[in-house]
N, C-alpha and C. Protein backbone atom coordinates (compact mmCIF):
# COMPACT_ATOMS: atom_id res chain seq x y z
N UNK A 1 -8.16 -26.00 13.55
CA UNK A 1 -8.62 -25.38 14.79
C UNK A 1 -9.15 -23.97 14.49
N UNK A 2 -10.18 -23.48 14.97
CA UNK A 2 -10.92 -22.42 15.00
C UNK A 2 -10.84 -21.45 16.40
N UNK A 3 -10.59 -20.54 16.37
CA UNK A 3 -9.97 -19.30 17.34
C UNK A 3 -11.36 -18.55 17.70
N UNK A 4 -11.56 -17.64 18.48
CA UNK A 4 -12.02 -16.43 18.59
C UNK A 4 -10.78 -15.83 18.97
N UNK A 5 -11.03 -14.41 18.48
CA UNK A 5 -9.65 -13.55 18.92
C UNK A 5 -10.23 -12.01 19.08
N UNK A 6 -10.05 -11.26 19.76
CA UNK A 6 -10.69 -10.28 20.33
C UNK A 6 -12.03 -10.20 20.09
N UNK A 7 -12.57 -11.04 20.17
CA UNK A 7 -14.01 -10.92 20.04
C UNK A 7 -14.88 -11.45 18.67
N UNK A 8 -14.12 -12.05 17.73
CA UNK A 8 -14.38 -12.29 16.47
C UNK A 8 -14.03 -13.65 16.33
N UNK A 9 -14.67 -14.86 15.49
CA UNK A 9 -14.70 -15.84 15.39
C UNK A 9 -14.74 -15.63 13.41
N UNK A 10 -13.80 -16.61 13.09
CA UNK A 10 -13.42 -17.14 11.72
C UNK A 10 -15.87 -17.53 11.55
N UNK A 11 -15.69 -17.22 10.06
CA UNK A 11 -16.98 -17.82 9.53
C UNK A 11 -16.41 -18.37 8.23
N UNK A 12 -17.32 -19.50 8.41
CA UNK A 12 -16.66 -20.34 7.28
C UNK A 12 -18.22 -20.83 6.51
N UNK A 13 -17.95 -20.38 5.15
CA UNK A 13 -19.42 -21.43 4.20
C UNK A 13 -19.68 -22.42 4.70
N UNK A 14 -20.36 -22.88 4.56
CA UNK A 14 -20.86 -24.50 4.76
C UNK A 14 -20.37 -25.22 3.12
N UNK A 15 -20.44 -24.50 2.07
CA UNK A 15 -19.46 -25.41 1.15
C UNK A 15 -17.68 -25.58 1.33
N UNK A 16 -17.63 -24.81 2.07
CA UNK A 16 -15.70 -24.77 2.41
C UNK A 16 -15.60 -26.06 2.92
N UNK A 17 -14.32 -26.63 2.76
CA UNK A 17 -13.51 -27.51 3.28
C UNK A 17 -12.36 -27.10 4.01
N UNK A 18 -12.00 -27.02 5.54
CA UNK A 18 -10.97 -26.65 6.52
C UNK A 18 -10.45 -27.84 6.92
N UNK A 19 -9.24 -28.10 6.55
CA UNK A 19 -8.69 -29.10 7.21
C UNK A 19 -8.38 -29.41 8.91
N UNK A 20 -8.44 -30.50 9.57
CA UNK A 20 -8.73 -30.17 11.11
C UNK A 20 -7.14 -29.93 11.46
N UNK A 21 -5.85 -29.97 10.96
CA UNK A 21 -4.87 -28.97 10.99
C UNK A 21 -4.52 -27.77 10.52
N UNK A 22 -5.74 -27.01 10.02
CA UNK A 22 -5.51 -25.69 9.43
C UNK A 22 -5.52 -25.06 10.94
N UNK A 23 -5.05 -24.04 10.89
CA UNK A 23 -5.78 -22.80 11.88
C UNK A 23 -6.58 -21.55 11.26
N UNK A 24 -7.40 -21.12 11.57
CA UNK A 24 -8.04 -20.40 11.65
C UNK A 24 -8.26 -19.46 13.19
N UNK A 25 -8.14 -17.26 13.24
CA UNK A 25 -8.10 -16.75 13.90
C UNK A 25 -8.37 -15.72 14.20
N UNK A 26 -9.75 -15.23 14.38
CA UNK A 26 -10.21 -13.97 14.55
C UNK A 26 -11.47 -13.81 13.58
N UNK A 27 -11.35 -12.54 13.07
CA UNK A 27 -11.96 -12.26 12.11
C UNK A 27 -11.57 -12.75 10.24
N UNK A 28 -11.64 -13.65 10.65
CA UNK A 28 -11.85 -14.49 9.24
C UNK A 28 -13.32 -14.99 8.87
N UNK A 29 -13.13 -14.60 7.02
CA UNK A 29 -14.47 -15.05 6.58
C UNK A 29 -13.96 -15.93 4.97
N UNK A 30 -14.47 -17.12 4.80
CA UNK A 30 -14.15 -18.10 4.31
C UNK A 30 -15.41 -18.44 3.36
N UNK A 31 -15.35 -17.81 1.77
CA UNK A 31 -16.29 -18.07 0.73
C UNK A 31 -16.90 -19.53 0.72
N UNK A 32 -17.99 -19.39 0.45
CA UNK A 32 -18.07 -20.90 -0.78
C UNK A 32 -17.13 -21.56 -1.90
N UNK A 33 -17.05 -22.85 -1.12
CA UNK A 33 -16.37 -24.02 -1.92
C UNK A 33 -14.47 -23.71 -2.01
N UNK A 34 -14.52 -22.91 -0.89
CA UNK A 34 -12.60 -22.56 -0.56
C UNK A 34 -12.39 -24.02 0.03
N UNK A 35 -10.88 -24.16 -0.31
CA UNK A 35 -10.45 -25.23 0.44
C UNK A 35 -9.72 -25.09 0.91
N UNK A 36 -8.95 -24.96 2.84
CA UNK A 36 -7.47 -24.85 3.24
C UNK A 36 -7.24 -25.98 3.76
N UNK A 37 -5.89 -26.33 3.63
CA UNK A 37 -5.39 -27.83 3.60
C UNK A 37 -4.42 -27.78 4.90
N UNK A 38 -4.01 -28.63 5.46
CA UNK A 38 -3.80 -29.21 6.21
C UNK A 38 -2.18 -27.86 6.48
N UNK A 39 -1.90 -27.36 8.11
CA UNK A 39 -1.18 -26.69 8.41
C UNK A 39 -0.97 -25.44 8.06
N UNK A 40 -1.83 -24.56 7.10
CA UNK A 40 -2.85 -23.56 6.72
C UNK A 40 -2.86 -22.69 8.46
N UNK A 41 -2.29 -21.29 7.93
CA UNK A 41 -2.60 -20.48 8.97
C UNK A 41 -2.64 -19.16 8.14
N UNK A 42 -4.67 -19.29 8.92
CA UNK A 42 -4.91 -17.59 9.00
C UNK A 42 -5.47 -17.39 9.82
N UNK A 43 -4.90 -16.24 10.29
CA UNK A 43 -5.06 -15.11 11.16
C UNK A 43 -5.04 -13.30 11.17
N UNK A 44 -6.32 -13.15 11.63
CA UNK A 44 -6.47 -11.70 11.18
C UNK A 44 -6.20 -11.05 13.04
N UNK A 45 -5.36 -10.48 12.81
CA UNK A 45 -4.26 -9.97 13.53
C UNK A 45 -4.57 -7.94 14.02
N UNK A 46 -6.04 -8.08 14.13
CA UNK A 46 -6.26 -6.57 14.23
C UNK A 46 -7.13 -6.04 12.91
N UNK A 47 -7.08 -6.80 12.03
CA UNK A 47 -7.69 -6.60 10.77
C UNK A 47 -8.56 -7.65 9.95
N UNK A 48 -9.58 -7.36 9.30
CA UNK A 48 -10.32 -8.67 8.68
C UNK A 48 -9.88 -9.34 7.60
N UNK A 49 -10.02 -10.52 7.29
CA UNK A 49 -9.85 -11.33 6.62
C UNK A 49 -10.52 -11.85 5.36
N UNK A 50 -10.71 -11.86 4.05
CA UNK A 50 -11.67 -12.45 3.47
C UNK A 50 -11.19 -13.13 2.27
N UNK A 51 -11.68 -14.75 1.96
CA UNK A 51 -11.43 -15.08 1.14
C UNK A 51 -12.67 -15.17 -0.01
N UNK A 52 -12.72 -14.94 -1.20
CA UNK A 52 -13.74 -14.95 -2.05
C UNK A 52 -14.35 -16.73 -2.59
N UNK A 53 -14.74 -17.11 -3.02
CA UNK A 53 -15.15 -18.22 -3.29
C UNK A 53 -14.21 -19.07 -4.45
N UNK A 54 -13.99 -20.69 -4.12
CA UNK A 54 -12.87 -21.46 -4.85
C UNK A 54 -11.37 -20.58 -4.77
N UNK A 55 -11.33 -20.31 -3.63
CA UNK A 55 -9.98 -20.02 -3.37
C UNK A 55 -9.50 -21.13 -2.70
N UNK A 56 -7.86 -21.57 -2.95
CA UNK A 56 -7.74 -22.71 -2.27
C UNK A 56 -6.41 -22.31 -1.67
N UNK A 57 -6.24 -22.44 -0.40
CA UNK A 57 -4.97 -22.43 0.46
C UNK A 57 -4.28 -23.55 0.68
N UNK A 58 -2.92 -23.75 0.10
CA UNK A 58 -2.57 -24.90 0.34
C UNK A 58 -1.75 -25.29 1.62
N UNK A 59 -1.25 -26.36 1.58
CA UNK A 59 -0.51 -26.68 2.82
C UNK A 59 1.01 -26.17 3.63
N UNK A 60 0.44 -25.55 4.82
CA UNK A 60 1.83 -24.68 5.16
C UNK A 60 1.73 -23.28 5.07
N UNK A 61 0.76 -22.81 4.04
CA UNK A 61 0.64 -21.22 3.55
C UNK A 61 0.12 -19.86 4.74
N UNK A 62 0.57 -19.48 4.85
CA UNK A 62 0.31 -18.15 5.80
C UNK A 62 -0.50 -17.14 4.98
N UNK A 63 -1.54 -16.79 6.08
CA UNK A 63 -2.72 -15.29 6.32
C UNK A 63 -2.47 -14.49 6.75
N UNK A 64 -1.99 -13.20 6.80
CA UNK A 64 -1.79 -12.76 8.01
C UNK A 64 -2.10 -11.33 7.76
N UNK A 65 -3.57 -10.53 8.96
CA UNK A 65 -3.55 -9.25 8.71
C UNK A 65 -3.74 -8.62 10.35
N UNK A 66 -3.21 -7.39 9.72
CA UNK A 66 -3.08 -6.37 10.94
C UNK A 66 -4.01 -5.30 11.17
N UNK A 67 -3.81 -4.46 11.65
CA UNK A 67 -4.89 -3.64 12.22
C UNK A 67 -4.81 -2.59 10.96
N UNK A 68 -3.11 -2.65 10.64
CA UNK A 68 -3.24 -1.02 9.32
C UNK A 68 -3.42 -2.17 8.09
N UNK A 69 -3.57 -3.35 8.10
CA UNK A 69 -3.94 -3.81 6.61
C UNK A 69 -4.00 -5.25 6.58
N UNK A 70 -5.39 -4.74 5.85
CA UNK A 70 -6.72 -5.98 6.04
C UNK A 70 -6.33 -7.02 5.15
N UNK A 71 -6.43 -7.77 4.98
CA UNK A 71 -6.20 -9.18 3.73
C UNK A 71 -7.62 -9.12 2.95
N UNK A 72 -7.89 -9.26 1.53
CA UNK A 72 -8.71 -9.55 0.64
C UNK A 72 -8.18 -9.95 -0.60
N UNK A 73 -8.87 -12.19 -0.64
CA UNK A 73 -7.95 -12.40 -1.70
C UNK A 73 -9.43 -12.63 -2.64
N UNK A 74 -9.49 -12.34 -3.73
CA UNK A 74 -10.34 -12.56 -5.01
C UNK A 74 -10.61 -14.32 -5.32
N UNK A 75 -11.74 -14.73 -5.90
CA UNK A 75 -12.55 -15.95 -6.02
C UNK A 75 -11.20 -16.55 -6.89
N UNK A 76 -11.46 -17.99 -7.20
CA UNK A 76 -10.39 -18.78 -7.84
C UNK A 76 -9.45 -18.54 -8.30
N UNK A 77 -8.63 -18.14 -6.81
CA UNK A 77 -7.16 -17.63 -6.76
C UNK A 77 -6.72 -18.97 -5.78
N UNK A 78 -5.39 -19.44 -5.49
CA UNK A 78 -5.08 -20.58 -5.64
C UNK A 78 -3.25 -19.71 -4.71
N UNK A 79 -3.15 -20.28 -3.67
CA UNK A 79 -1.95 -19.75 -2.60
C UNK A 79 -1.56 -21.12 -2.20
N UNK A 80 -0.15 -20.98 -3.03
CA UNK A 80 0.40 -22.43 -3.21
C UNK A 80 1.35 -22.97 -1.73
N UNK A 81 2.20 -23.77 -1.76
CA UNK A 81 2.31 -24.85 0.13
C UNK A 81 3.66 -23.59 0.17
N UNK A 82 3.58 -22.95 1.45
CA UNK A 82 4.68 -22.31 2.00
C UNK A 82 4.66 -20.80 1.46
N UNK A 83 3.60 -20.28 0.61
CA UNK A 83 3.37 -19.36 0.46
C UNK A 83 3.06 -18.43 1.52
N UNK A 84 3.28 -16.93 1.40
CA UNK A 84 2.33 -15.71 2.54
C UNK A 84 2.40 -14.77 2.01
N UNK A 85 0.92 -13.83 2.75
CA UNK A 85 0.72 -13.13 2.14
C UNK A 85 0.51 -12.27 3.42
N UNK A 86 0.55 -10.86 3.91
CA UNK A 86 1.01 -10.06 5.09
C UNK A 86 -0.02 -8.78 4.38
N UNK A 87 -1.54 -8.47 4.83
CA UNK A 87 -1.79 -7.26 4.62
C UNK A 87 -1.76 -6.85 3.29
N UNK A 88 -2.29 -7.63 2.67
CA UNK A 88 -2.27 -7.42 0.82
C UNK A 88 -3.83 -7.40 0.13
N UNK A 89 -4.28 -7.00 -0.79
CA UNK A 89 -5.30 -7.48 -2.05
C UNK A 89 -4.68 -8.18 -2.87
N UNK A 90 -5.58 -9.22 -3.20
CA UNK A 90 -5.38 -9.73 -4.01
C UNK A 90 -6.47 -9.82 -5.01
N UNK A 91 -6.04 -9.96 -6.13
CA UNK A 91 -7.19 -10.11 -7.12
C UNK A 91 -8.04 -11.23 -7.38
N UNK A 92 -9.27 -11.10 -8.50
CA UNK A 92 -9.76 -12.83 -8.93
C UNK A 92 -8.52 -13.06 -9.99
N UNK A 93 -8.61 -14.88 -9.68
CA UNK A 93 -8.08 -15.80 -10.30
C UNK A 93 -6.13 -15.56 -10.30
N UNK A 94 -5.63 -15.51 -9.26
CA UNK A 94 -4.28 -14.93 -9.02
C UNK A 94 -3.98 -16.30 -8.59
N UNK A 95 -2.72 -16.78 -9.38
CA UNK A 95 -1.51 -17.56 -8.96
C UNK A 95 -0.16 -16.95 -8.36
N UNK A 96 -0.69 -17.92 -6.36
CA UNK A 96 0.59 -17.93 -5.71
C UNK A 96 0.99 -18.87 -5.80
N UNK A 97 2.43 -19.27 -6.54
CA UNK A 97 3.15 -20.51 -6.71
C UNK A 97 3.68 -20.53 -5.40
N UNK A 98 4.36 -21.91 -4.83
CA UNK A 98 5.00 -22.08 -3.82
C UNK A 98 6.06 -20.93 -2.72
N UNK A 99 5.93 -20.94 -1.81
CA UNK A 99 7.01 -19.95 -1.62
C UNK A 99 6.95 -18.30 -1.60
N UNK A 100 6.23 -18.52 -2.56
CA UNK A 100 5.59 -16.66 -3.03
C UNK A 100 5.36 -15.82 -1.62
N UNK A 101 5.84 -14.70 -1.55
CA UNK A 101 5.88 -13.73 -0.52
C UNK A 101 5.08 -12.85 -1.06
N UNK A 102 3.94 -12.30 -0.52
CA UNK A 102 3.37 -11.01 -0.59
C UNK A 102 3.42 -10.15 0.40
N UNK A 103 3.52 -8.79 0.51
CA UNK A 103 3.72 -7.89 1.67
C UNK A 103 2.97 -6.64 1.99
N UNK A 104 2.77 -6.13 3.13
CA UNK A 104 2.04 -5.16 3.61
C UNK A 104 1.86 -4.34 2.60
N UNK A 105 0.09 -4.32 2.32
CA UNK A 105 -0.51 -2.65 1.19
C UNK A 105 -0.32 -3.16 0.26
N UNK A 106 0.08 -3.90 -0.58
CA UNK A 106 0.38 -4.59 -1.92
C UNK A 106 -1.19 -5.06 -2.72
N UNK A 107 -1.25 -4.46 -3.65
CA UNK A 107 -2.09 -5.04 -4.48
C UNK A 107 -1.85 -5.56 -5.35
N UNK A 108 -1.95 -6.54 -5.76
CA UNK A 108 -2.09 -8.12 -7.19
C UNK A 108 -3.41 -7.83 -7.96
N UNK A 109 -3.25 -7.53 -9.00
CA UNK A 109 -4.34 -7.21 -10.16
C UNK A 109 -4.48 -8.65 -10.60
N UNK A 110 -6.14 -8.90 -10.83
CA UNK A 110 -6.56 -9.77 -11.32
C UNK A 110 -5.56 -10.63 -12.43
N UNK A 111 -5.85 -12.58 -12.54
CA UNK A 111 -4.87 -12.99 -13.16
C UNK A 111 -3.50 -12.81 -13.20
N UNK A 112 -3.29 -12.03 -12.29
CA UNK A 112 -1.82 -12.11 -12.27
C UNK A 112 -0.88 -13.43 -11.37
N UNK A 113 0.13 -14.01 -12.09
CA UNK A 113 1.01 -14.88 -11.33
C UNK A 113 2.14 -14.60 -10.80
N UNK A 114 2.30 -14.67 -9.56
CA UNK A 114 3.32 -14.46 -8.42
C UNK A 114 4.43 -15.84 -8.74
N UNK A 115 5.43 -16.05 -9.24
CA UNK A 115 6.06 -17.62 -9.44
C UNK A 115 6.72 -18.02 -7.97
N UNK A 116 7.22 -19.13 -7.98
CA UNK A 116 7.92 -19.62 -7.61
C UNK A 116 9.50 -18.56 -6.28
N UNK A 117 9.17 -18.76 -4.98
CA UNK A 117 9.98 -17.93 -4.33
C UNK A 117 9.80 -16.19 -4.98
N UNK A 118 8.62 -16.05 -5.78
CA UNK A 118 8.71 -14.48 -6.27
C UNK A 118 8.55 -13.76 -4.85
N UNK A 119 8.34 -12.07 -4.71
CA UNK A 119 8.93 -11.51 -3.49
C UNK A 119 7.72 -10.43 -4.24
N UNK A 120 6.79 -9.67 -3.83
CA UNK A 120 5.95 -8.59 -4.20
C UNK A 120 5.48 -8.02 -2.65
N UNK A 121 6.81 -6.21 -2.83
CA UNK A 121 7.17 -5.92 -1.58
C UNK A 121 5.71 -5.18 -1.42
N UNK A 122 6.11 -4.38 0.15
CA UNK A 122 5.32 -3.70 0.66
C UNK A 122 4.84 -2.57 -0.21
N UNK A 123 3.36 -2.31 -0.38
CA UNK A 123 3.08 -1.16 -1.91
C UNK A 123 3.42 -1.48 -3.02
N UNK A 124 3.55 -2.71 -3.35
CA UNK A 124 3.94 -2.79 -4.97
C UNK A 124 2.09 -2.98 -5.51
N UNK A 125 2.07 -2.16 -6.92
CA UNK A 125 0.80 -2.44 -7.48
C UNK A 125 0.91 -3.50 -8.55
N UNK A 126 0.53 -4.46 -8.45
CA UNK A 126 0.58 -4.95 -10.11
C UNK A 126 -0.55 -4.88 -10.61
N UNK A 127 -0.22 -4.02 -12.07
CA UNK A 127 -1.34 -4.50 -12.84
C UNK A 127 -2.25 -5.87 -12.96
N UNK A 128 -3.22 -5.83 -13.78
CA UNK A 128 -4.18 -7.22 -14.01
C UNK A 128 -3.24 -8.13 -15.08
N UNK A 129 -2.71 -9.27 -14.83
CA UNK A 129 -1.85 -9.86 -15.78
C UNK A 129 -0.41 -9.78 -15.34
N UNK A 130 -0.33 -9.34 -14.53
CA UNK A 130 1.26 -9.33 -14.48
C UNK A 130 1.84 -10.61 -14.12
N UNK A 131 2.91 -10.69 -14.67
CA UNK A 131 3.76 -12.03 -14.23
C UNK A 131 5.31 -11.63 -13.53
N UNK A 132 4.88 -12.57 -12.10
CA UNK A 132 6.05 -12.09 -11.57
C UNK A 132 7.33 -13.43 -11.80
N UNK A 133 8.35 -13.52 -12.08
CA UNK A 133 9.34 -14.80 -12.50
C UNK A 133 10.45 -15.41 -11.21
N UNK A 134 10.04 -16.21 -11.56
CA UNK A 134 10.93 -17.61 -10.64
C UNK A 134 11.95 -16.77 -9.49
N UNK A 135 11.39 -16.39 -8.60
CA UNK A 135 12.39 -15.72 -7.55
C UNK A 135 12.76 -14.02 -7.72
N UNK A 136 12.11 -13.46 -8.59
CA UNK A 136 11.92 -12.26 -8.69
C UNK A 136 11.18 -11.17 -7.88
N UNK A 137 11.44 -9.61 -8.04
CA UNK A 137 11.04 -9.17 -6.80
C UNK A 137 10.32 -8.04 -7.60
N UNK A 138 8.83 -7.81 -7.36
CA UNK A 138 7.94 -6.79 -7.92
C UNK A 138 8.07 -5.91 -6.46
N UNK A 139 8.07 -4.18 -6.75
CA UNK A 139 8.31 -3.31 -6.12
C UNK A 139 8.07 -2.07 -6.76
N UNK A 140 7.00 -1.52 -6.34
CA UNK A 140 6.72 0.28 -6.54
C UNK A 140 5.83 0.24 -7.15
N UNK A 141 5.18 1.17 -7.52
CA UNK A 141 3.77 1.65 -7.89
C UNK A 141 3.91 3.02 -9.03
N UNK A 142 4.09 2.75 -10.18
CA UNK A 142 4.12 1.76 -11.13
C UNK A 142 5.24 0.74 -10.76
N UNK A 143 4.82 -0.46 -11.04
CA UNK A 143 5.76 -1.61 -10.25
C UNK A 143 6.51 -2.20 -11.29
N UNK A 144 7.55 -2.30 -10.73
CA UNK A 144 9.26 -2.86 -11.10
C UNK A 144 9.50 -4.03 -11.50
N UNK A 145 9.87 -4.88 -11.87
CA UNK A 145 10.16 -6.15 -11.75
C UNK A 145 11.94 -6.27 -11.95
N UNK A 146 12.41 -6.93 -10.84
CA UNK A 146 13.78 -7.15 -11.36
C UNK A 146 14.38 -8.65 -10.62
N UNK A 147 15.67 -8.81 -11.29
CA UNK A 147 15.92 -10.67 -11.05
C UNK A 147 16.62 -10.63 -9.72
N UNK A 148 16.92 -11.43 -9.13
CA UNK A 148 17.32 -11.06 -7.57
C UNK A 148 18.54 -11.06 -7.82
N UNK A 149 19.52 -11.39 -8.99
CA UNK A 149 20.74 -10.71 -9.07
C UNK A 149 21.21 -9.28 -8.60
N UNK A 150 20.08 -8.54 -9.01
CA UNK A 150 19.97 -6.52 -8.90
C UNK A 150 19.53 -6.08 -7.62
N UNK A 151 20.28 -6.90 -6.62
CA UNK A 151 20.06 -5.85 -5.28
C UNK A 151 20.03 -5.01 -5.08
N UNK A 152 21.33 -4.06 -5.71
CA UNK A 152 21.35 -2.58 -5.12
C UNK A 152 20.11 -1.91 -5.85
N UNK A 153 19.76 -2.63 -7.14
CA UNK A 153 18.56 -1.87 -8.50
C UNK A 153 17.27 -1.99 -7.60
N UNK A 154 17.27 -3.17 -6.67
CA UNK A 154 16.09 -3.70 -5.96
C UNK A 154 15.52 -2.47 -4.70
N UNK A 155 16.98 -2.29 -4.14
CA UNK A 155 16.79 -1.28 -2.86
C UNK A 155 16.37 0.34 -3.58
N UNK A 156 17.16 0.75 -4.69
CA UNK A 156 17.50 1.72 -5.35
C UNK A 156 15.89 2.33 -5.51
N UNK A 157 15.05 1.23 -5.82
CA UNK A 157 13.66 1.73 -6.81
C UNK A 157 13.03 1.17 -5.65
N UNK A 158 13.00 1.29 -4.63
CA UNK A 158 11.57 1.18 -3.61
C UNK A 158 11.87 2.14 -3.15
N UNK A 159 10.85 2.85 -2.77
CA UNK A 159 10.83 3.99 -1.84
C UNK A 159 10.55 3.73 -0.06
N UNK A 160 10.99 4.37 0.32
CA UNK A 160 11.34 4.18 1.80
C UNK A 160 10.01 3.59 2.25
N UNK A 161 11.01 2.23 2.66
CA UNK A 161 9.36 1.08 3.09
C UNK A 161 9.38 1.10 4.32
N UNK A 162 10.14 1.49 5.19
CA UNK A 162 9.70 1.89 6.70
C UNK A 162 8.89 1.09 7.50
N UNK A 163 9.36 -0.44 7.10
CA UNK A 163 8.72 -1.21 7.40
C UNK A 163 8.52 -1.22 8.67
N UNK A 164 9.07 -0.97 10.43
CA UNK A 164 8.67 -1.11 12.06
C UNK A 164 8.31 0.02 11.85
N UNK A 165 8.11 1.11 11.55
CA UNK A 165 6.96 2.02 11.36
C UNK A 165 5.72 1.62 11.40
N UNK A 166 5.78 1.18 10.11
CA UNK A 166 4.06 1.13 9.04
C UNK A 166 3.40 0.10 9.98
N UNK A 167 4.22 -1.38 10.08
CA UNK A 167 3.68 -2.45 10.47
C UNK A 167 3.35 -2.49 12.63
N UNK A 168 4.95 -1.55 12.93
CA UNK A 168 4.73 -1.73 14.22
C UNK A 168 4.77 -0.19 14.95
N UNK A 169 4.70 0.65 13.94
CA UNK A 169 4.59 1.77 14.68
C UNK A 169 5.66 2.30 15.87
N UNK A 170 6.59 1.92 15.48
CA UNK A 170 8.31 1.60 15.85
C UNK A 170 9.12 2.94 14.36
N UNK A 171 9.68 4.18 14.72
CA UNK A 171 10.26 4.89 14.20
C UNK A 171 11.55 3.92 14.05
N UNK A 172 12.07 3.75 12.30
CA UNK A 172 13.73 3.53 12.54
C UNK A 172 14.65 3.78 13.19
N UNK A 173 14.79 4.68 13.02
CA UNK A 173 16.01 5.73 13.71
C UNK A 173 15.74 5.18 15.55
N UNK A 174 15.22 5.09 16.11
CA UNK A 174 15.17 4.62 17.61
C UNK A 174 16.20 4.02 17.38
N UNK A 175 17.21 4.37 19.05
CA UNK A 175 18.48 3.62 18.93
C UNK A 175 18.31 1.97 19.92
N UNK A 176 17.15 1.85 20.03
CA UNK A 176 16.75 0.50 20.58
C UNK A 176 15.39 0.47 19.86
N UNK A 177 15.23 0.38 18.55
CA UNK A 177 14.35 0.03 17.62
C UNK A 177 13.90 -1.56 17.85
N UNK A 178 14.33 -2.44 18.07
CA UNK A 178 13.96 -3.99 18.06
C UNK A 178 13.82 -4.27 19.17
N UNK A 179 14.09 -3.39 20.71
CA UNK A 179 13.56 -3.41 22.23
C UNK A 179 12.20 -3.04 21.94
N UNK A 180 11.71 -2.17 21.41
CA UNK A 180 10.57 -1.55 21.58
C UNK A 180 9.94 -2.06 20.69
N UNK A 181 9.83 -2.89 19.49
CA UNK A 181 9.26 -3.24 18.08
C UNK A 181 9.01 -4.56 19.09
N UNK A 182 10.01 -5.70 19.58
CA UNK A 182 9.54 -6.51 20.10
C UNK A 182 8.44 -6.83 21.77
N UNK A 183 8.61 -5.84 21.92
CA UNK A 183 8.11 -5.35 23.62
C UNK A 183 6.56 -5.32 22.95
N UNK A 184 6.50 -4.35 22.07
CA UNK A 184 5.35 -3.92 21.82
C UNK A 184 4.49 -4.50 20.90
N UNK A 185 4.92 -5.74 20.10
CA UNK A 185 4.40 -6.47 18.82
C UNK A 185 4.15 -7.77 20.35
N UNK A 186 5.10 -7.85 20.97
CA UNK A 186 4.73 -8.92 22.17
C UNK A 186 3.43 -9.47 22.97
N UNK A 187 3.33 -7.71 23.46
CA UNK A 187 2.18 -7.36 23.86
C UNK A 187 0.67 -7.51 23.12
N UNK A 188 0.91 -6.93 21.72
CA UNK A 188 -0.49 -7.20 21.44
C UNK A 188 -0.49 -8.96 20.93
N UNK A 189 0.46 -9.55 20.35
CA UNK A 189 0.15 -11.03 20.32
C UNK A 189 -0.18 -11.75 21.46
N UNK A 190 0.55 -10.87 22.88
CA UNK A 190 -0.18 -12.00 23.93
C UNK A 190 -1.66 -11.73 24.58
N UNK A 191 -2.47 -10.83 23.55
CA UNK A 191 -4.28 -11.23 23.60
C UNK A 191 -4.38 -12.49 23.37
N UNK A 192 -3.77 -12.98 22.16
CA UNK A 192 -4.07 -14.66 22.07
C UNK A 192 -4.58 -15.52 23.03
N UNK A 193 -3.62 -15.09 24.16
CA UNK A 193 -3.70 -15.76 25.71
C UNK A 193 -5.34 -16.35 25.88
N UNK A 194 -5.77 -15.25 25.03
CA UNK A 194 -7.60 -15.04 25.69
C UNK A 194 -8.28 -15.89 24.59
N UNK A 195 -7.65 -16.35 23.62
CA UNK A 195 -8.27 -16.86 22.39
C UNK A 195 -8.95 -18.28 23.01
N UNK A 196 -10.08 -18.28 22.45
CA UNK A 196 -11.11 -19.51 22.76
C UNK A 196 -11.46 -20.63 21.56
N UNK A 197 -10.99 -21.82 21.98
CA UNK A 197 -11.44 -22.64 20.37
C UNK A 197 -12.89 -22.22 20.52
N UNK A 198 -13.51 -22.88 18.91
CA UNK A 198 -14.29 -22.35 18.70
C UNK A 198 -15.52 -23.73 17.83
């Protein structure tokens, strides 16, 4: 299914293949010869969208950008079933294995592989080549890698990610932080209301 969403309609190549259970939402733009497969959701959420050419989204995988950060994933890069990616770059030729989480401001340097349940937080840079391992969590700029055994090592070495800030413009410290984060993230998702297939 194909959206308009504030005024912007998904463009898709004429070599792409969209499965008729993908979604597609807003300002999305969809290279030559990409393929998204069946239950595939992107949506550009305040921010644009772009996939480069022979990128393939697989089944289940999440898009998702906002107004403070745009999505751009690089040509024959490959976002494996249940994967997402939230407001990131990505590079050419980048493996998201299954599961793989990417997060707000994050850049993925070319060739680099994200594995299996890997976690690459909000602002992490990876170099071109980096390999992230089987459930591991890349974090910081110069970026970290550590095994998800090292929680406290995990929290220790990110710097204050302030995540209902950055993403919702929601201060922590509010002593009804998730009244107002949800009130107000509410609000702008229910434009949808207005969304027109396409």
């Amino acid at each position: 299914m194909l959206y308009e969403h504030l005024g912007a309609r998904p463009r898709i190549h004429d070599t792409a293949v969209i499965a008729p259970t993908a979604v597609l939402s807003g300002d999305v733009e969809i290279g030559p010869h990409c393929q998204v497969l069946h239950g595939a959701v992107i949506t550009a959420e305040g921010g644009p969208i772009t996939l480069g050419e022979h990128v393939i989204v697989m089944e289940n995988a999440l898009i998702r950008a906002t107004a403070a950060d745009s999505v751009h994933i690089g040509s024959h890069t490959l976002l494996g079933t249940l994967a997402s990616i939230a407001g990131a770059t990505i590079g050419e030729e980048v493996f998201l294995a299954s599961g793989a989480r990417v997060f707000n401001g994050a850049h993925i340097g070319a060739r680099s592989e994200i594995r299996v349940n890997a976690i690459v937080q909000r602002r992490a840079a990876l170099p071109e080549g980096t390999v992230v391992p089987i459930g591991w969590v890349a974090t910081g700029d110069p970026v970290q890698l550590y095994s998800p055994d090292r929680a406290d090592e995990i929290a220790a070495a990110q710097p204050e990610l302030d995540f209902p800030g950055h993403v919702f413009g929601v201060d922590r410290n509010t002593p009804d932080r998730m009244v107002q984060l949800t009130e107000r993230y509410g609000t702008s998702l229910a434009r949808h209301a207005d969304d027109q297939p396409v």
